[in-house]
Protein backbone atom coordinates (compact mmCIF):
# COMPACT_ATOMS: atom_id res chain seq x y z
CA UNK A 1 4.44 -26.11 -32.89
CA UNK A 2 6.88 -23.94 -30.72
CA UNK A 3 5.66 -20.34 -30.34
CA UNK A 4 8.19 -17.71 -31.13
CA UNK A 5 7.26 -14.39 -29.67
CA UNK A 6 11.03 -12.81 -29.68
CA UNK A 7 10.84 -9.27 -29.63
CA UNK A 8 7.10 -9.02 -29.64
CA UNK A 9 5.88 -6.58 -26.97
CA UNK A 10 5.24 -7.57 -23.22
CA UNK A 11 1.20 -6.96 -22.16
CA UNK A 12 1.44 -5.46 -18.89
CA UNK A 13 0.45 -8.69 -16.83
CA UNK A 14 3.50 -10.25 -18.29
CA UNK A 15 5.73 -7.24 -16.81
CA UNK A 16 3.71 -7.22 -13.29
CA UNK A 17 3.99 -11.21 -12.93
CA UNK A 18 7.56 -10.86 -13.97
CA UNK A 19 8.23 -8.74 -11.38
CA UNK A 20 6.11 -10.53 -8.64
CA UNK A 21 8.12 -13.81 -9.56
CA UNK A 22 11.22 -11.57 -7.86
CA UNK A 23 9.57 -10.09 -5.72
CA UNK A 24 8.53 -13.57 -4.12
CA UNK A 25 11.93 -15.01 -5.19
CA UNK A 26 14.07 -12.01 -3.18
CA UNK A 27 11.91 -12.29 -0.49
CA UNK A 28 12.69 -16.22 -0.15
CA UNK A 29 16.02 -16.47 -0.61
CA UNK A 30 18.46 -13.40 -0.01
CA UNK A 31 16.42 -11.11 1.99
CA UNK A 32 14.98 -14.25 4.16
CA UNK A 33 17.92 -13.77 7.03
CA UNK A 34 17.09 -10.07 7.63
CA UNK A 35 13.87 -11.40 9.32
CA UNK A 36 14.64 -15.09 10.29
CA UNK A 37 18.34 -14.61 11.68
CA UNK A 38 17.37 -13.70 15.11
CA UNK A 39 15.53 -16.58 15.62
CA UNK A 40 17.85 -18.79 14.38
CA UNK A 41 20.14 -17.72 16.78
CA UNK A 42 18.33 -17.75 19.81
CA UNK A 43 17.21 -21.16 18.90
CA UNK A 44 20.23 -23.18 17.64
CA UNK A 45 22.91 -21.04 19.56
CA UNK A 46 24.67 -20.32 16.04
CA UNK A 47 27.06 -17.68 15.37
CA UNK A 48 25.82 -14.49 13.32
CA UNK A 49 28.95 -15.23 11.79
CA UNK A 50 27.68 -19.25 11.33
CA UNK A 51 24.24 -17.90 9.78
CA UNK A 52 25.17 -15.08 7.64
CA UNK A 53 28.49 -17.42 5.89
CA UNK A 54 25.38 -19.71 4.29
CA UNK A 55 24.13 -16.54 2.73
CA UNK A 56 27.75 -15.98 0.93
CA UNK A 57 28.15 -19.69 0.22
CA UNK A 58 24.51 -19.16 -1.18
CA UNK A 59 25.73 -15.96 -3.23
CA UNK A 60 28.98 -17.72 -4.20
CA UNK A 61 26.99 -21.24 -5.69
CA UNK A 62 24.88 -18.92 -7.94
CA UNK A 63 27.88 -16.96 -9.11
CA UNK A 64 29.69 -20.53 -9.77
CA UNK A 65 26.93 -21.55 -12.06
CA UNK A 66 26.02 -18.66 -13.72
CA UNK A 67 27.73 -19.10 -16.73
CA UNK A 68 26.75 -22.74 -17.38
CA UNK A 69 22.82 -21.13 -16.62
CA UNK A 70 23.26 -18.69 -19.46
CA UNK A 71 24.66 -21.45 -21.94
CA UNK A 72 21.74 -23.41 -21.34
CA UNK A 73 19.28 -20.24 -21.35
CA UNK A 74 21.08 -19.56 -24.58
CA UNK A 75 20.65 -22.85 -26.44
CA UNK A 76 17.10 -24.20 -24.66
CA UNK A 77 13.87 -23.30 -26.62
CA UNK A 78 12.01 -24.29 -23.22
CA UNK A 79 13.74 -22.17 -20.83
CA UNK A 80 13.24 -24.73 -18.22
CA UNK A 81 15.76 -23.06 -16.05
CA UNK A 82 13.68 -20.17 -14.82
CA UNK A 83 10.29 -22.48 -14.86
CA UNK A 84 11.59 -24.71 -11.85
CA UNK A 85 13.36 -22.17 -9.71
CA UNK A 86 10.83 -21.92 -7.52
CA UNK A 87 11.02 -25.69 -6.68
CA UNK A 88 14.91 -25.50 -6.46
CA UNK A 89 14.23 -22.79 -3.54
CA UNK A 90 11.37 -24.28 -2.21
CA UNK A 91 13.39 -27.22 -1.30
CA UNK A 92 15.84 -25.22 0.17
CA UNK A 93 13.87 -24.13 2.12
CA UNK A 94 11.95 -27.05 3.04
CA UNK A 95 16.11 -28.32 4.02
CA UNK A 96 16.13 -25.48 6.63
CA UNK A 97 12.59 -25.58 8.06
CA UNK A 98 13.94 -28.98 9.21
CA UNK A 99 17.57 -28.31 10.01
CA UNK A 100 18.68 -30.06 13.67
CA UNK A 101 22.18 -29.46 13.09
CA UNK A 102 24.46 -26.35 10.80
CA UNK A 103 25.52 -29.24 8.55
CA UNK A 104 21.57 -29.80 7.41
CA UNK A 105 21.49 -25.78 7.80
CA UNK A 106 24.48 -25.47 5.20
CA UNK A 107 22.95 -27.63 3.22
CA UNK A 108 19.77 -25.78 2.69
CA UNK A 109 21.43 -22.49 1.74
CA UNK A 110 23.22 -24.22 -0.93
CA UNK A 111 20.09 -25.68 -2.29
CA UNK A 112 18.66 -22.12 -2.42
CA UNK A 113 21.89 -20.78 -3.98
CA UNK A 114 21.35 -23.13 -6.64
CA UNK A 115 18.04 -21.59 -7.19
CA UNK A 116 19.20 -17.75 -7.22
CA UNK A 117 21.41 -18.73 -9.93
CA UNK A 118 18.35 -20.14 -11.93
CA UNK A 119 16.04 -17.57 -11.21
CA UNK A 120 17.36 -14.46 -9.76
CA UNK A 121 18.45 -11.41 -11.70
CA UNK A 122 21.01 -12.41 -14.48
CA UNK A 123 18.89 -15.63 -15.17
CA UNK A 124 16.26 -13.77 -15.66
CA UNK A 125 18.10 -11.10 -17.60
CA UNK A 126 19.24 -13.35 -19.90
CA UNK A 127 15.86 -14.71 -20.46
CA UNK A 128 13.97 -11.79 -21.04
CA UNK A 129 16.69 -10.91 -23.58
CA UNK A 130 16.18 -14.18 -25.17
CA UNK A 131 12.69 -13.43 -25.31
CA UNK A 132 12.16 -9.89 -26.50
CA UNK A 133 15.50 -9.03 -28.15
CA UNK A 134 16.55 -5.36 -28.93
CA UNK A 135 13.20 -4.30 -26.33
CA UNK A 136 14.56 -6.15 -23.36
CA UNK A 137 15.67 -2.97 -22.06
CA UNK A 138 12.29 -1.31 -21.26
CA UNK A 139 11.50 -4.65 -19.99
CA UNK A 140 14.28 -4.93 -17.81
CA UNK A 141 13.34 -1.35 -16.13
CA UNK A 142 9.73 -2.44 -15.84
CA UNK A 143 10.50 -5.39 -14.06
CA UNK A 144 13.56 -3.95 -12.28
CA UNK A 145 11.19 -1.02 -10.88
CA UNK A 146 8.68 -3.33 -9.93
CA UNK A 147 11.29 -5.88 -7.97
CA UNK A 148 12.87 -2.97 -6.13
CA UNK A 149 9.86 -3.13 -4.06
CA UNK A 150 11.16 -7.21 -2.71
CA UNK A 151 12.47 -5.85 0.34
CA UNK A 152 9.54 -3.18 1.17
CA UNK A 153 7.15 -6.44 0.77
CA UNK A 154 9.05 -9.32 2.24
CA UNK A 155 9.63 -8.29 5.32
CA UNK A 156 7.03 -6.94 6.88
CA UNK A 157 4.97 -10.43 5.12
CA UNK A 158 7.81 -12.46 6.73
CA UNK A 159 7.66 -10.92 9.72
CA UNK A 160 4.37 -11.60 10.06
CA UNK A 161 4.64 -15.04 9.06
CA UNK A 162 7.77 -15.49 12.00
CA UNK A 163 5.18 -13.97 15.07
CA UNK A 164 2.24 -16.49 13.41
CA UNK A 165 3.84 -19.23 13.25
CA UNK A 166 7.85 -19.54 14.24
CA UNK A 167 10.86 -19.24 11.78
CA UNK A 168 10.25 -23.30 11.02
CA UNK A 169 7.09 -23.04 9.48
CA UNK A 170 7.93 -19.98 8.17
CA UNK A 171 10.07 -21.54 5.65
CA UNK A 172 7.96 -23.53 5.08
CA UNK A 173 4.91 -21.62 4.06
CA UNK A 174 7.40 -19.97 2.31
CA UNK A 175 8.72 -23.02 0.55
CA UNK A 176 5.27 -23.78 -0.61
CA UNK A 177 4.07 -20.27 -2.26
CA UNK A 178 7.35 -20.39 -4.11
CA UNK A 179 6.85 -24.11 -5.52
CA UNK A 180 3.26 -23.60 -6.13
CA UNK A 181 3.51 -20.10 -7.14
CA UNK A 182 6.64 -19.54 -9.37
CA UNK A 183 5.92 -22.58 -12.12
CA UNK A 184 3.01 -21.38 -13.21
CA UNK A 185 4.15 -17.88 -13.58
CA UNK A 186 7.45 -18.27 -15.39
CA UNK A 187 5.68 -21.31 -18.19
CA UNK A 188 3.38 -18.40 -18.47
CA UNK A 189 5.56 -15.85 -19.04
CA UNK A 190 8.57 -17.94 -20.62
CA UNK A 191 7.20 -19.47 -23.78
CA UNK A 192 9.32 -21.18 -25.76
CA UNK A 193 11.69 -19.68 -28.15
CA UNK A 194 14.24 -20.66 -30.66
CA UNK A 195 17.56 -20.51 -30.04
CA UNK A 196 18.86 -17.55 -31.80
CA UNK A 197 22.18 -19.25 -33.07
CA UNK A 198 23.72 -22.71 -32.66
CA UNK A 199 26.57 -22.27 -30.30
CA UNK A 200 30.10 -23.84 -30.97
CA UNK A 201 32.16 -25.70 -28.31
CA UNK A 202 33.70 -22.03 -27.82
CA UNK A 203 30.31 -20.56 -26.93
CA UNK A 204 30.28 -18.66 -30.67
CA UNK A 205 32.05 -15.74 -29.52
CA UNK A 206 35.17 -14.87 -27.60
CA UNK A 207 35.37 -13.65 -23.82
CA UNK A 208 38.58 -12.86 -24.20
CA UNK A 209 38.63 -9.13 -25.28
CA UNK A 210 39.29 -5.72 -23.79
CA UNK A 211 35.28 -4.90 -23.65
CA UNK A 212 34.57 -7.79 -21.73
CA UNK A 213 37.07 -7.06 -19.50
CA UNK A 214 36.13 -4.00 -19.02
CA UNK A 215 32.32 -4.61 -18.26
CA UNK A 216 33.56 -7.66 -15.70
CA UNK A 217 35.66 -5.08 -13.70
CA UNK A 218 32.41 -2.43 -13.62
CA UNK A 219 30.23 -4.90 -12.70
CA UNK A 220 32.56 -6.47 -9.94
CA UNK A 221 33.76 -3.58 -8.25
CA UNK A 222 30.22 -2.41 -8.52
CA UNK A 223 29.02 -5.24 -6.87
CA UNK A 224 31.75 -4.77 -3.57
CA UNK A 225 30.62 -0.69 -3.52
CA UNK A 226 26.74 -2.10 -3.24
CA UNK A 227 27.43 -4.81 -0.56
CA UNK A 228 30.10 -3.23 1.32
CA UNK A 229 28.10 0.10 1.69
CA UNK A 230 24.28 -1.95 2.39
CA UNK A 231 26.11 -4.42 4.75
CA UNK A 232 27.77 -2.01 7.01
CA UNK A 233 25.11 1.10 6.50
CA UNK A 234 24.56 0.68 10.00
CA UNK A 235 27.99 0.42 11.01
CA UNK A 236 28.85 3.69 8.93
CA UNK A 237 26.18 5.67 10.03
CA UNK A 238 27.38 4.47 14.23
CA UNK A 239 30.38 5.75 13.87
CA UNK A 240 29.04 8.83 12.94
CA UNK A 241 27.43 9.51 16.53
CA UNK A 242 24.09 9.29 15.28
CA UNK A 243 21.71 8.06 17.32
CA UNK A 244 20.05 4.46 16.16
CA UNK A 245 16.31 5.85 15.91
CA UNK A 246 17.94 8.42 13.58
CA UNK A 247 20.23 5.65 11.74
CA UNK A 248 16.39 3.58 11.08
CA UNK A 249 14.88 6.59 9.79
CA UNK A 250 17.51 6.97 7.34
CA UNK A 251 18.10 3.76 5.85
CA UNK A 252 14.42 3.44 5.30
CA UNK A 253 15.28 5.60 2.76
CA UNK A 254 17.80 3.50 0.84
CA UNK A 255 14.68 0.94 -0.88
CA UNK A 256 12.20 3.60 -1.67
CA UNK A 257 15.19 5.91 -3.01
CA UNK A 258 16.38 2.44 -5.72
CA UNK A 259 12.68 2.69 -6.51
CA UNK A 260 12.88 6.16 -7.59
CA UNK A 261 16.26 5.63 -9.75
CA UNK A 262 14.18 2.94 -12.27
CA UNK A 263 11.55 5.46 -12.49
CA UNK A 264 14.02 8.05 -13.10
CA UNK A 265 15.35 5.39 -16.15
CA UNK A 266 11.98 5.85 -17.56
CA UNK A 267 11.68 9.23 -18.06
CA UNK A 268 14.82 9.65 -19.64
CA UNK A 269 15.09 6.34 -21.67
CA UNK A 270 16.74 8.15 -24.40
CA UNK A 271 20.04 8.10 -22.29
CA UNK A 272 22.42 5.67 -23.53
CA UNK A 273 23.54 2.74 -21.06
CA UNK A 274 27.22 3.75 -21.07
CA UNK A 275 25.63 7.30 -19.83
CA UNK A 276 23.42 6.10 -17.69
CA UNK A 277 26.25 3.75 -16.14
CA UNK A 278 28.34 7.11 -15.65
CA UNK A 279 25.35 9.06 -13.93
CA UNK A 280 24.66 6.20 -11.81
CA UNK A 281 28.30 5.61 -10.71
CA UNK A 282 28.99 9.35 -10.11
CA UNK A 283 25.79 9.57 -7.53
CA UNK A 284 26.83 6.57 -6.00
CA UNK A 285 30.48 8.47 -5.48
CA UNK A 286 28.70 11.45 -4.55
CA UNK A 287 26.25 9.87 -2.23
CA UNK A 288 29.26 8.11 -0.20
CA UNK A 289 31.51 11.49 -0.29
CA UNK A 290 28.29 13.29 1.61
CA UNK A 291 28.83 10.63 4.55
CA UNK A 292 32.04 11.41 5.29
CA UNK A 293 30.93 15.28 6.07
CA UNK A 294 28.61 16.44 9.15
CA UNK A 295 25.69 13.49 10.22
CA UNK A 296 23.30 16.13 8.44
CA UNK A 297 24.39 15.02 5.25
CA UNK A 298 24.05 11.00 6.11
CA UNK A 299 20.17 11.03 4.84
CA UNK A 300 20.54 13.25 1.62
CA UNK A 301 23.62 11.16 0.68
CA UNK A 302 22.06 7.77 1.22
CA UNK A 303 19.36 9.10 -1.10
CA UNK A 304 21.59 9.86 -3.56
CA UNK A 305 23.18 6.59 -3.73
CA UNK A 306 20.48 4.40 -3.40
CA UNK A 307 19.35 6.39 -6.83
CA UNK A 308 22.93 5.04 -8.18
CA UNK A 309 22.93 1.98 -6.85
CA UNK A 310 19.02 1.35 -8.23
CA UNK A 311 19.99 2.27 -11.70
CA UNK A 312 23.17 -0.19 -11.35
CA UNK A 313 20.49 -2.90 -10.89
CA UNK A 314 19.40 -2.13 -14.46
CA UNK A 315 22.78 -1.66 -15.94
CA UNK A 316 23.54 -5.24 -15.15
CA UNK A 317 20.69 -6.29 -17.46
CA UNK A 318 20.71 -3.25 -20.48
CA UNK A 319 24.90 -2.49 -20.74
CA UNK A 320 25.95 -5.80 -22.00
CA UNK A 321 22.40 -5.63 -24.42
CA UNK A 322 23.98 -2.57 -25.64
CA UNK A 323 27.43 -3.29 -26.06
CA UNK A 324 26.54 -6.98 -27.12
CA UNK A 325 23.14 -7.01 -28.91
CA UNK A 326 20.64 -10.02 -28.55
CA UNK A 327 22.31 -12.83 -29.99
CA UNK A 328 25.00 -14.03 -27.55
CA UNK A 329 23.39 -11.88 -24.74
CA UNK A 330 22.21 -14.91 -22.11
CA UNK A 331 25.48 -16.52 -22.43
CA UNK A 332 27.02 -12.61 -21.95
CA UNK A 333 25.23 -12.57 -18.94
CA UNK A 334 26.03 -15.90 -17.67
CA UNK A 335 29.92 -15.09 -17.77
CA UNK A 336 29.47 -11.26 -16.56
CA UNK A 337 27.63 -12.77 -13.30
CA UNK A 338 30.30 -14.96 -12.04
CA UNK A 339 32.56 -12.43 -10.61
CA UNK A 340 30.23 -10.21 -9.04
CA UNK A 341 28.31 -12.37 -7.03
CA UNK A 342 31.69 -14.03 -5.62
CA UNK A 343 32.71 -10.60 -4.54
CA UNK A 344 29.52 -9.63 -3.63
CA UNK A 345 29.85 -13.16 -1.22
CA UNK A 346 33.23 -12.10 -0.06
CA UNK A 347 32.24 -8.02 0.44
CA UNK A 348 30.61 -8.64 3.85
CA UNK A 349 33.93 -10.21 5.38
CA UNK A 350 36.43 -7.79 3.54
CA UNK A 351 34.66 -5.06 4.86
CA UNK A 352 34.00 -5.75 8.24
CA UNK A 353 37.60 -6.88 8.65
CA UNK A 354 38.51 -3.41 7.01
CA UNK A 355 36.18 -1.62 9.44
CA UNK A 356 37.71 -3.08 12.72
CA UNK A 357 41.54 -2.81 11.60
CA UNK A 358 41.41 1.08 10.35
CA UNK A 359 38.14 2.72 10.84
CA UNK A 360 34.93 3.68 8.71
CA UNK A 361 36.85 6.59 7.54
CA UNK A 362 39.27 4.75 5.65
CA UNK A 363 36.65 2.43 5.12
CA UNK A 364 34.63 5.05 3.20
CA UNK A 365 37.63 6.46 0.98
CA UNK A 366 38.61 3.23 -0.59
CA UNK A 367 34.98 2.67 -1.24
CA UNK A 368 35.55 6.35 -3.02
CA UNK A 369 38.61 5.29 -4.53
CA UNK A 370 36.82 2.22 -6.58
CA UNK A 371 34.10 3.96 -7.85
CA UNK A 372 36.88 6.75 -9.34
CA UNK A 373 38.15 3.45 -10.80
CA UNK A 374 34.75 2.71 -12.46
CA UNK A 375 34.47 6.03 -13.73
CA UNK A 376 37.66 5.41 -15.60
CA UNK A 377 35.79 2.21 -16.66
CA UNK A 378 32.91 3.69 -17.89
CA UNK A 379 35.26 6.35 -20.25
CA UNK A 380 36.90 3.43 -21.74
CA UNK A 381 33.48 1.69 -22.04
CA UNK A 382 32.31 4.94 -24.20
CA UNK A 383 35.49 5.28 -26.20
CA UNK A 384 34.89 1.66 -27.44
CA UNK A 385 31.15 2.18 -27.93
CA UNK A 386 31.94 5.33 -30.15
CA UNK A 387 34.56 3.10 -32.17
CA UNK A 388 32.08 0.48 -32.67
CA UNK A 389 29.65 3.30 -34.25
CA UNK A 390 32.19 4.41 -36.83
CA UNK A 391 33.00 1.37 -37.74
């Protein structure tokens, strides 16, 4: 007989495994290159251009198939999806432990990017709203806080891994703690649960309306302001004279600063998610305005928008809960991901290109000017959530 625990409340292993799952499934996927990329190029003679691209194409597969993932989140009782991630990546991985040529390379990274669209965070959004309904949103900041800490673990373990034993077997002792490790987790965690409606050919609700929209802009330009700034920290930060021991220091601060921000969500969890998506978006603003002013500023301000850009993380997950409610909310998710992750896959190129032609200055502004949009978002986001609570 199929268990139903929807909306029943998460023991604390379930919320610590949860967020070891991304921790292990980050750390494998899109924060693998930050280690393994050097090595790669010294021993295949690739491009950083040639290595990076299979990140995006990565990024860009999961954003493809992220609405078809919700669907099926949405109408599976076994959320079968999220249970074999692991062995998706795994695989992947396994691909690029043994890659002679870029072809066999490519192909790995698109094997993984299959498995960041089953596993990373909008499957697994759309799962744990599934799962608990209307209290997915302290579970989402649980797990979120918890998951922040991916890059803070995964690379110093995978750097340890690469000077043990080469950036081969590296992926593939990586390969095997994710196929071992993630299956038994997620059929732990992930019981099965009935679908909460039958959904029509059309899905059982329309995508088509101002809201949505509105949320798919927020979350897309969002996603640019994230990549573009994380990407080309080090850039920014250069062309502010600051000297590179300095430029370390300070974006060491950027992880434990995201860290902070879900904390921050738990202490004042009586904030709305339209508010909390205005705070969040205003520090990011402010925390980019501060690096345009004296190299003084440059730590401070990346403080400040890391605490944005971590409470952003959790906005992807609780907005849509709020403005949608649990019944539609995996295949919500599913469509809301697609256009985020293929800008997040094009950010890197846009900005770089945008950095060379005019300057980080300019660079900085227009990053200033899109966040100003989202602000005007957000306000339209509100009025419609204050319409919705008269009527």
């Amino acid at each position: 007989m199929e268990q139903l625990i929807e909306n029943s409340k998460p023991p604390y292993i379930v919320l610590f495994l949860t967020g070891l799952s991304q921790i292990l499934l980050w750390g494998g996927s899109y924060f693998l290159l930050s280690v393994l990329s050097a090595p790669i190029i010294q021993e295949t003679g690739w491009s950083y251009q040639q290595v990076y691209a299979c990140l995006s194409l990565a990024l860009l597969i999961s954003g493809l198939l992220l609405p078809a993932i919700g669907k099926l989140i949405q109408q599976s009782t076994h959320n079968h999806i999220l249970h074999y991630t692991g062995i998706v990546m795994g695989i992947g991985l396994i691909i690029i432990g043994f890659a002679s040529t870029y072809a066999l390379f490519v192909l790995g990274w698109v094997v993984i990017g299959i498995g960041m669209g089953m596993g990373l965070y909008d499957a697994l959004f759309a799962s744990l709203g599934k799962l608990y309904g209307s209290k997915a949103k302290k579970v989402i900041v649980w797990v979120t806080l918890i998951a922040s800490l991916a890059p803070s673990v995964s690379w110093p373990f995978t750097s340890f891994l690469l000077h043990q034993l080469g950036w081969r077997h590296t992926c593939f002792t990586m390969a095997g703690i994710l196929m071992l490790g993630i299956y038994p987790i997620h059929k732990y965690i992930f019981q099965p649960v009935a679908p909460k409606v039958q959904l029509s050919q059309g899905g059982g609700i329309s995508f088509r309306t101002k809201i949505f929209y509105l949320l798919l802009a927020n979350f897309t330009i969002g996603a640019i302001i994230t990549t573009g700034v994380v990407v080309h920290l080090i850039d920014i930060l250069s062309a502010k004279q600051i000297e590179m021991s300095t430029i370390l220091m300070v974006v060491a601060f950027l992880g434990p600063s995201q860290s902070a921000a879900r904390t921050l969500e738990l202490l004042i969890a009586n904030r709305s998610a339209v508010e909390m998506a205005f705070i969040s978006t205003f520090a990011m603003l402010l925390g980019i305005g501060l690096l345009f002013f004296h190299p003084s500023l440059a730590t401070i301000g990346i403080i400040i928008f890391g605490v944005g850009n971590g409470m952003r993380s959790v906005l992807r997950g609780t907005l849509p809960l709020a403005i949608y409610g649990p019944e539609h909310y995996p295949l919500v998710i599913g469509r809301l991901a697609r256009m985020p992750l293929i800008a997040q896959a094009a950010a890197p190129f846009i900005g770089g290109f945008m950095i060379q032609q005019f300057g980080t200055t300019i660079y900085l502004g227009s990053l200033c000017a899109l966040l100003l949009v989202n602000l005007l978002l957000i306000w339209n986001i509100k009025s419609y959530e204050l319409q919705l609570q008269k009527s």
